[in-house]
N, C-alpha and C. Protein backbone atom coordinates (compact mmCIF):
# COMPACT_ATOMS: atom_id res chain seq x y z
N UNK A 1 96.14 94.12 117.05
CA UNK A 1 96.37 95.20 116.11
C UNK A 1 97.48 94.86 115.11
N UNK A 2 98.56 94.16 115.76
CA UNK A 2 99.29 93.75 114.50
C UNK A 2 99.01 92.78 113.89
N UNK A 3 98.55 91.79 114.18
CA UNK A 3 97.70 91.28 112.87
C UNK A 3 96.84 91.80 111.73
N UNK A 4 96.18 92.65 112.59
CA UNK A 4 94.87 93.19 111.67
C UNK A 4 96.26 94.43 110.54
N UNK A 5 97.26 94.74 111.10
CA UNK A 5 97.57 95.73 110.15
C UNK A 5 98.47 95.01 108.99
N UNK A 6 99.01 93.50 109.53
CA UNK A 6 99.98 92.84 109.01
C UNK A 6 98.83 92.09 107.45
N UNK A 7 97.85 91.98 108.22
CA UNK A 7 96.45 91.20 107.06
C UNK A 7 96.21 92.22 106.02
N UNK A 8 96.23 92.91 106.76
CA UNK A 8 95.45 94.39 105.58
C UNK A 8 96.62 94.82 104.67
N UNK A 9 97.47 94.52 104.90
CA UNK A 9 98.70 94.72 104.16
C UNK A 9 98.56 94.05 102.49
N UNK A 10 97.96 92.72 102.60
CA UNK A 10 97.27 92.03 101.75
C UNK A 10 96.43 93.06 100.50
N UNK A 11 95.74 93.29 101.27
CA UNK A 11 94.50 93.63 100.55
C UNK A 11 95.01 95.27 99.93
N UNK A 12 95.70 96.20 100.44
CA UNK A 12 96.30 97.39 100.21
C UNK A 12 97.27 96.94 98.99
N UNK A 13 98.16 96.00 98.97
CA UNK A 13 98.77 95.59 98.08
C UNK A 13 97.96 95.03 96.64
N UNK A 14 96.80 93.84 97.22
CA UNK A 14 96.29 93.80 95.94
C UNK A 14 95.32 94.25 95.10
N UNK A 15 94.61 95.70 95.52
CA UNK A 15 93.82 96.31 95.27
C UNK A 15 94.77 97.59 94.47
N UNK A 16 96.12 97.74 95.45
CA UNK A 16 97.04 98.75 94.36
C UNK A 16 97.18 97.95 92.89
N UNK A 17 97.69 97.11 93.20
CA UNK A 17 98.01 95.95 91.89
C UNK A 17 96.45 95.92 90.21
N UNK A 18 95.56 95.85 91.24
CA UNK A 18 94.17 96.10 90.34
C UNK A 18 94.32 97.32 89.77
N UNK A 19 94.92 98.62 90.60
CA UNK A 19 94.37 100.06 90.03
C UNK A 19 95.70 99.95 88.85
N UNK A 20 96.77 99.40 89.37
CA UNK A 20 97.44 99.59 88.42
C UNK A 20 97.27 99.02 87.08
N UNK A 21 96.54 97.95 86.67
CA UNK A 21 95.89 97.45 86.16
C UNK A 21 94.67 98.16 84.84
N UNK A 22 93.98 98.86 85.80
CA UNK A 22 92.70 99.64 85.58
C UNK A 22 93.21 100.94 84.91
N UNK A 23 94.02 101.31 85.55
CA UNK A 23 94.85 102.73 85.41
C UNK A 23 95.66 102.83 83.83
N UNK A 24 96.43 101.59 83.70
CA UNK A 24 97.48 101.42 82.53
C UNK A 24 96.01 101.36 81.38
N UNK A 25 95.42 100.44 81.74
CA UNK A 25 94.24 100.52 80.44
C UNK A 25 93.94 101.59 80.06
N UNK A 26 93.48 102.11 80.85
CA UNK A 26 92.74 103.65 80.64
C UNK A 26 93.29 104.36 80.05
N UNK A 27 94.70 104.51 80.57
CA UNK A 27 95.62 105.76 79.77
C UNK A 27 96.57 105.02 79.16
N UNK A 28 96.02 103.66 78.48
CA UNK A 28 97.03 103.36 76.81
C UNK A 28 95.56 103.68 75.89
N UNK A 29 94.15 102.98 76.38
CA UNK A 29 93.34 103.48 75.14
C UNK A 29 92.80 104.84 75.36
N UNK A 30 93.38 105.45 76.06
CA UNK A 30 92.66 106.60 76.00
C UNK A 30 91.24 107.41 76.25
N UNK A 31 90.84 106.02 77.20
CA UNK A 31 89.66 106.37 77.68
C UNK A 31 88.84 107.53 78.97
N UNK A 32 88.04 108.18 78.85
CA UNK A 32 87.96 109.07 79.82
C UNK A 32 88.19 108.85 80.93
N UNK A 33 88.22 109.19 82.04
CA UNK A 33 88.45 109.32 83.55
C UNK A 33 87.66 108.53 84.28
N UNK A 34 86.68 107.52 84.67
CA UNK A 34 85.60 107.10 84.97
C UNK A 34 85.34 107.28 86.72
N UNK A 35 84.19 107.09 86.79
CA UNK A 35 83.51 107.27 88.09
C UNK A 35 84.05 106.32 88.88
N UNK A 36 84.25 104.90 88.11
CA UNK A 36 84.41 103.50 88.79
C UNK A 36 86.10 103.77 89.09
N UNK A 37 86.57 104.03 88.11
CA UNK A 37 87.92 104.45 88.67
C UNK A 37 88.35 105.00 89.78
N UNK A 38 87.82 106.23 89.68
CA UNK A 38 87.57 107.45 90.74
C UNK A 38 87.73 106.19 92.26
N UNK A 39 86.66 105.71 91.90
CA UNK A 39 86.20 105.22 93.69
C UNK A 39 86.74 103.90 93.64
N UNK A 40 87.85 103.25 92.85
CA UNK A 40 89.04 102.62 93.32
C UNK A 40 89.58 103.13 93.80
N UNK A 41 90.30 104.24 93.26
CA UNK A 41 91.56 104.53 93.87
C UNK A 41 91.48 105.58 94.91
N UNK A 42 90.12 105.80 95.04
CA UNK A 42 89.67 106.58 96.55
C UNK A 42 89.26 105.48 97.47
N UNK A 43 89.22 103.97 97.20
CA UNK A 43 89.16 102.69 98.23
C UNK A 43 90.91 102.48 98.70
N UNK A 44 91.03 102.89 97.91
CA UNK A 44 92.91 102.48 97.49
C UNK A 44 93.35 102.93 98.50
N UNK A 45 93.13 104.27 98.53
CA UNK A 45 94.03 105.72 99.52
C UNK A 45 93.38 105.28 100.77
N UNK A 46 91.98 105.17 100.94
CA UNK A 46 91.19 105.08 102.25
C UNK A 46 92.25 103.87 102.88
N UNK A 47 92.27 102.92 102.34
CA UNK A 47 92.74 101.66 102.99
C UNK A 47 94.39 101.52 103.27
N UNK A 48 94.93 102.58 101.92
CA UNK A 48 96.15 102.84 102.52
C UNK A 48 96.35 104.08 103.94
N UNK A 49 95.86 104.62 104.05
CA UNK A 49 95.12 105.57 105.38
C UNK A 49 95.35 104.82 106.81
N UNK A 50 94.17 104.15 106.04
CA UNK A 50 93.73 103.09 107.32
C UNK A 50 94.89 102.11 107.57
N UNK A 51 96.11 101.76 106.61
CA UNK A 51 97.18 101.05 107.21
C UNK A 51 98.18 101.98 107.94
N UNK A 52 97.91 103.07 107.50
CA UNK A 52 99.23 103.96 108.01
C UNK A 52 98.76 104.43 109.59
N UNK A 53 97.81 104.57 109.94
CA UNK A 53 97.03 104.66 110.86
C UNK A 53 97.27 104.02 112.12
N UNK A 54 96.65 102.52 111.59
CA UNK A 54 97.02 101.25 112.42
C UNK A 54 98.57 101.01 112.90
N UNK A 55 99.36 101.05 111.62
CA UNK A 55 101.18 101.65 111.91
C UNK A 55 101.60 102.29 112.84
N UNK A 56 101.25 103.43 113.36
CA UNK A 56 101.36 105.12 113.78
C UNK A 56 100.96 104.57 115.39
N UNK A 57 99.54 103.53 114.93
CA UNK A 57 98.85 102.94 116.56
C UNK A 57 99.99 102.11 117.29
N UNK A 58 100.27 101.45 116.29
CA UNK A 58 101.35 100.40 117.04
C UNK A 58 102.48 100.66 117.67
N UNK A 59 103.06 101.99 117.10
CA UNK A 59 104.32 102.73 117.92
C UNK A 59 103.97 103.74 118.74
N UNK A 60 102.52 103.85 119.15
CA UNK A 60 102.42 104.84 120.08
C UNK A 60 102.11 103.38 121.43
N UNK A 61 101.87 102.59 120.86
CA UNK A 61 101.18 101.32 121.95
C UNK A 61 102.50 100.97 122.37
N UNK A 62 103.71 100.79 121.83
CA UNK A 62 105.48 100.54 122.34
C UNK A 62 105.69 99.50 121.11
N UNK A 63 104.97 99.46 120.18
CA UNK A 63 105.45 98.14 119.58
C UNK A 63 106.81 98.89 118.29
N UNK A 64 107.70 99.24 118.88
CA UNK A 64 108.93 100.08 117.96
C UNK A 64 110.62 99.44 118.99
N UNK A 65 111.00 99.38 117.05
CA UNK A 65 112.46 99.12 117.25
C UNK A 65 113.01 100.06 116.21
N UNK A 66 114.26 100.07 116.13
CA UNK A 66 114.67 100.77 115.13
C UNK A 66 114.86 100.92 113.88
N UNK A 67 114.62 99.68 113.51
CA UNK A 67 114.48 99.28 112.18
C UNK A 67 113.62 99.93 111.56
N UNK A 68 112.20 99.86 112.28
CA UNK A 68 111.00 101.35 112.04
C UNK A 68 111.21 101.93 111.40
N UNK A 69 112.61 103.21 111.54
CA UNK A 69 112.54 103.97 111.40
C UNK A 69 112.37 104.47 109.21
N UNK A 70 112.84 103.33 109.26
CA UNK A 70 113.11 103.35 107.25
C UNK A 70 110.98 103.18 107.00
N UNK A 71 110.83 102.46 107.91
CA UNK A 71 109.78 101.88 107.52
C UNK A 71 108.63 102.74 107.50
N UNK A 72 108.68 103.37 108.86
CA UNK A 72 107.70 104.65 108.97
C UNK A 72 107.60 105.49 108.10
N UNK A 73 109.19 106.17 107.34
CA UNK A 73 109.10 107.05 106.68
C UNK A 73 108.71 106.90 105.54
N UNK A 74 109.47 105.90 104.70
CA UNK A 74 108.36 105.25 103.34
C UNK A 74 107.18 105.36 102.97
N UNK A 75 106.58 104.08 104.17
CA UNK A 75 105.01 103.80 104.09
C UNK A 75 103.90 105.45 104.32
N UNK A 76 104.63 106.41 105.24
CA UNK A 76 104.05 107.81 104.83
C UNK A 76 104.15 108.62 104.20
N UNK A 77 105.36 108.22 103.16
CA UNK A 77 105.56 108.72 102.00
C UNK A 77 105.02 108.50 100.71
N UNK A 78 104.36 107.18 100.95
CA UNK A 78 103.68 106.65 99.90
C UNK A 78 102.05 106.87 100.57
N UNK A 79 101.55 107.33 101.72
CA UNK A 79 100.16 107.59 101.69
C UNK A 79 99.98 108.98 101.48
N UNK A 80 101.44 109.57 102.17
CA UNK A 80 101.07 111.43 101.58
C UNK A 80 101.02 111.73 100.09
N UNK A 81 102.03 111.32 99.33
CA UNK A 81 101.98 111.15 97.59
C UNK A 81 101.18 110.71 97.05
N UNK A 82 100.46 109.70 97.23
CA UNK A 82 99.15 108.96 96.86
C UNK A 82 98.47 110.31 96.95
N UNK A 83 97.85 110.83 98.17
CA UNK A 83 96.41 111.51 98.43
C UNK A 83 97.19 113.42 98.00
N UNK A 84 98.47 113.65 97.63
CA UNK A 84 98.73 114.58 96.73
C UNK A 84 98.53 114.52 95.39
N UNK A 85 98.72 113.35 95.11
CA UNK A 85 98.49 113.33 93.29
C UNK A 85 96.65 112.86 93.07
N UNK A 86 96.48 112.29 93.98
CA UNK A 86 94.93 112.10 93.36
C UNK A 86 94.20 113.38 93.25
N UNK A 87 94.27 114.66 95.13
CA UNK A 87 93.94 115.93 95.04
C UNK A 87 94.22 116.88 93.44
N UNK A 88 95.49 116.80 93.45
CA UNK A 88 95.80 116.92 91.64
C UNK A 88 94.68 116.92 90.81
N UNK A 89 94.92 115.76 90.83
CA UNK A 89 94.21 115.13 89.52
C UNK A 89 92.73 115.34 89.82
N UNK A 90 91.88 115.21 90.67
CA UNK A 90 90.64 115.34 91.13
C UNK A 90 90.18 116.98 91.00
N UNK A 91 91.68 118.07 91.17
CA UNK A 91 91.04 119.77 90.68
C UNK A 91 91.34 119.95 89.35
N UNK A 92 92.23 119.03 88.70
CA UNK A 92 91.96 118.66 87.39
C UNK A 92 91.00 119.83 86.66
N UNK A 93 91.24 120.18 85.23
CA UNK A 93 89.99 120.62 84.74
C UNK A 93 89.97 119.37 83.89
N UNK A 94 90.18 118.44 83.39
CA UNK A 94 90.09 117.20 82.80
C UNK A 94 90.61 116.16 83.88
N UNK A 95 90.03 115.33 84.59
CA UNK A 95 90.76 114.08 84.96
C UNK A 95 91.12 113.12 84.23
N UNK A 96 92.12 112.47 84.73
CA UNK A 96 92.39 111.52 83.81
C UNK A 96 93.36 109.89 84.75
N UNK A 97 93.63 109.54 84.09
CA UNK A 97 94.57 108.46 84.88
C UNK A 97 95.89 108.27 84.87
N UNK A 98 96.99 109.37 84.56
CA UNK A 98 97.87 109.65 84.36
C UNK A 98 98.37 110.21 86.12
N UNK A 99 97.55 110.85 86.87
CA UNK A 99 98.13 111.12 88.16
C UNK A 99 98.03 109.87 88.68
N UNK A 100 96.43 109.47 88.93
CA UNK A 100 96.95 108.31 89.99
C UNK A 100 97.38 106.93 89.37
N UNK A 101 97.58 106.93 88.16
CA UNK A 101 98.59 105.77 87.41
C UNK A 101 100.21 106.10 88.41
N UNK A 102 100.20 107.34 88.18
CA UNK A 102 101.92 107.67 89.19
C UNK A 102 101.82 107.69 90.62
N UNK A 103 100.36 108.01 91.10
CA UNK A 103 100.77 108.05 92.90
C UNK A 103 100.48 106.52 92.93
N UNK A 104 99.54 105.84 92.70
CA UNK A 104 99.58 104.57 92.79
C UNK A 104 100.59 103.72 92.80
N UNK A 105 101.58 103.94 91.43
CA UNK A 105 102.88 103.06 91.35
C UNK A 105 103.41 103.25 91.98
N UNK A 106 103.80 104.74 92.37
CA UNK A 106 105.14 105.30 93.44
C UNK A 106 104.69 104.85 94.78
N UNK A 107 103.54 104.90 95.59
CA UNK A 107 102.79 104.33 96.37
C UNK A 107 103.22 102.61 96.89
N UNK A 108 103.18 101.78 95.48
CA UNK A 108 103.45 100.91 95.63
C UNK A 108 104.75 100.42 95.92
N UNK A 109 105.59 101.07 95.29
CA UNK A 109 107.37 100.80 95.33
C UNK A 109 107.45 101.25 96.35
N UNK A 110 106.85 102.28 97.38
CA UNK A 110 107.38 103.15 98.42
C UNK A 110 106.83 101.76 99.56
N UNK A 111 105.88 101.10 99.17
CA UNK A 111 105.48 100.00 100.04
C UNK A 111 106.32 99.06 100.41
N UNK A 112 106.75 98.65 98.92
CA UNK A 112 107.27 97.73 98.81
C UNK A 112 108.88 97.84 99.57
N UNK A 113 109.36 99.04 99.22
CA UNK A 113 110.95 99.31 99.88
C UNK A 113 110.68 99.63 101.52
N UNK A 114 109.39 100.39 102.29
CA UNK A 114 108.92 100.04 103.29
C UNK A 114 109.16 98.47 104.15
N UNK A 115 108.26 97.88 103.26
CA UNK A 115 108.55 96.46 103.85
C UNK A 115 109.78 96.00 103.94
N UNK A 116 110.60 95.75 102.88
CA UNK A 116 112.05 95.82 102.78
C UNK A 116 113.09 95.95 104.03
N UNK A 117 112.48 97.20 104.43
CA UNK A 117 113.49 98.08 105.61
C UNK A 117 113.55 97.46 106.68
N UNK A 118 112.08 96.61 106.99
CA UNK A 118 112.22 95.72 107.91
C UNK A 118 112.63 94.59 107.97
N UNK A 119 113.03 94.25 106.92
CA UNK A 119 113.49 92.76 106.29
C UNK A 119 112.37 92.18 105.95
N UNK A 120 111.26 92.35 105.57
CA UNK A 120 110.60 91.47 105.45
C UNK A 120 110.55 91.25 104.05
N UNK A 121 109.40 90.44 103.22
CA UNK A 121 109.10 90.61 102.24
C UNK A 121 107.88 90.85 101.92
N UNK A 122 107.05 92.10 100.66
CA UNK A 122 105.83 92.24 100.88
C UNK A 122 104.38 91.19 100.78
N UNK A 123 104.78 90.19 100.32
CA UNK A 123 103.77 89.31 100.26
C UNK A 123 104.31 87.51 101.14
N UNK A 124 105.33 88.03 101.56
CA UNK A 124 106.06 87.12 103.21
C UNK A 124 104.37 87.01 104.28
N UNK A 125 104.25 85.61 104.09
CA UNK A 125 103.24 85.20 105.05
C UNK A 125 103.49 84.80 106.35
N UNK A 126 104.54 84.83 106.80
CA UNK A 126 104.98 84.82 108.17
C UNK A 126 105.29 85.83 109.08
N UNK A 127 104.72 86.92 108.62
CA UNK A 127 104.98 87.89 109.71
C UNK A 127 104.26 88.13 111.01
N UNK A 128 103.17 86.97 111.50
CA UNK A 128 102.58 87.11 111.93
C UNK A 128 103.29 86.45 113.60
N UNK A 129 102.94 87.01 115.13
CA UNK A 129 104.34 87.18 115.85
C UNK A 129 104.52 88.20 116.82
N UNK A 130 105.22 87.65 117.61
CA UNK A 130 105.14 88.36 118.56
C UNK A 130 106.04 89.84 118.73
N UNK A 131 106.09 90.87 119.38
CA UNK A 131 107.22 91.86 118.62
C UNK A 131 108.70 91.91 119.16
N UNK A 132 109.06 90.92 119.76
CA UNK A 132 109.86 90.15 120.16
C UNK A 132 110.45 89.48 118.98
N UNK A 133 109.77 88.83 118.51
CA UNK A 133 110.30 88.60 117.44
C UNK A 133 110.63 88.77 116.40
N UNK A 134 109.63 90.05 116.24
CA UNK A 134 110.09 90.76 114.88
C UNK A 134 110.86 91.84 115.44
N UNK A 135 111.44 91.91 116.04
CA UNK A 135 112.21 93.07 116.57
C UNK A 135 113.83 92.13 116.31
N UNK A 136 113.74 91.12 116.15
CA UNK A 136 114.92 90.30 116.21
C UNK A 136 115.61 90.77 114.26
N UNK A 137 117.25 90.91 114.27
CA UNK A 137 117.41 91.07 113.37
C UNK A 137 117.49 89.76 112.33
């Protein structure tokens, strides 16, 4: 399980990186809201979900030190804000890309200072390990 959540970490990161991407376009030319958009950044949230999830699994399984504690709160701070601003923007009477241009970014920094808390770094390929060892300061 901690692999699979430490891997997916990957892909949550560079799929935010795309929307942000997708997102800035949209709302510098001013283009409508799109469908394809839409179901990025509803892959986006799902997968950030699905990391916070796997997270939540690992400290109910014993895999917790204290360091956690910065870490937990972040990383669910950035999946609750994410899936508040998209709801937003989705009852919208116009959607647009101006909400999840902001839960996305904030999402991402909240990741990024997440990872942080543990010392790590977010795109650090060595985290992979026993929790022994990452429990080490």
């Amino acid at each position: 399980m901690l692999h699979a959540h430490s891997a997916l970490r990957f892909l949550v990161l560079g799929l935010g990186l795309v929307c942000l991407v997708v997102f800035t376009l949209g709302q510098t030319q001013g283009k409508p809201y799109s469908k394809s958009a839409n179901t990025l950044v509803t892959v986006f949230a799902g997968l950030t979900h699905l990391q916070a999830t796997i997270g939540l699994l690992l400290v109910v399984m014993g895999l917790y030190y204290p360091r956690l504690i910065g870490h937990i709160v972040l990383m669910l701070a950035a999946a609750v804000g994410l899936q508040v601003l998209l709801i937003r923007n989705k009852r919208s009477a116009t959607p647009g890309y101006k909400l999840p241009l902001l839960g996305v970014a904030t999402a991402l920094l909240l990741m990024v200072g997440g990872t942080f808390a543990i010392g790590r770094h977010p795109f650090q390929a060595t985290v992979f390990g026993s929790a022994a060892t990452q429990a080490s300061p």
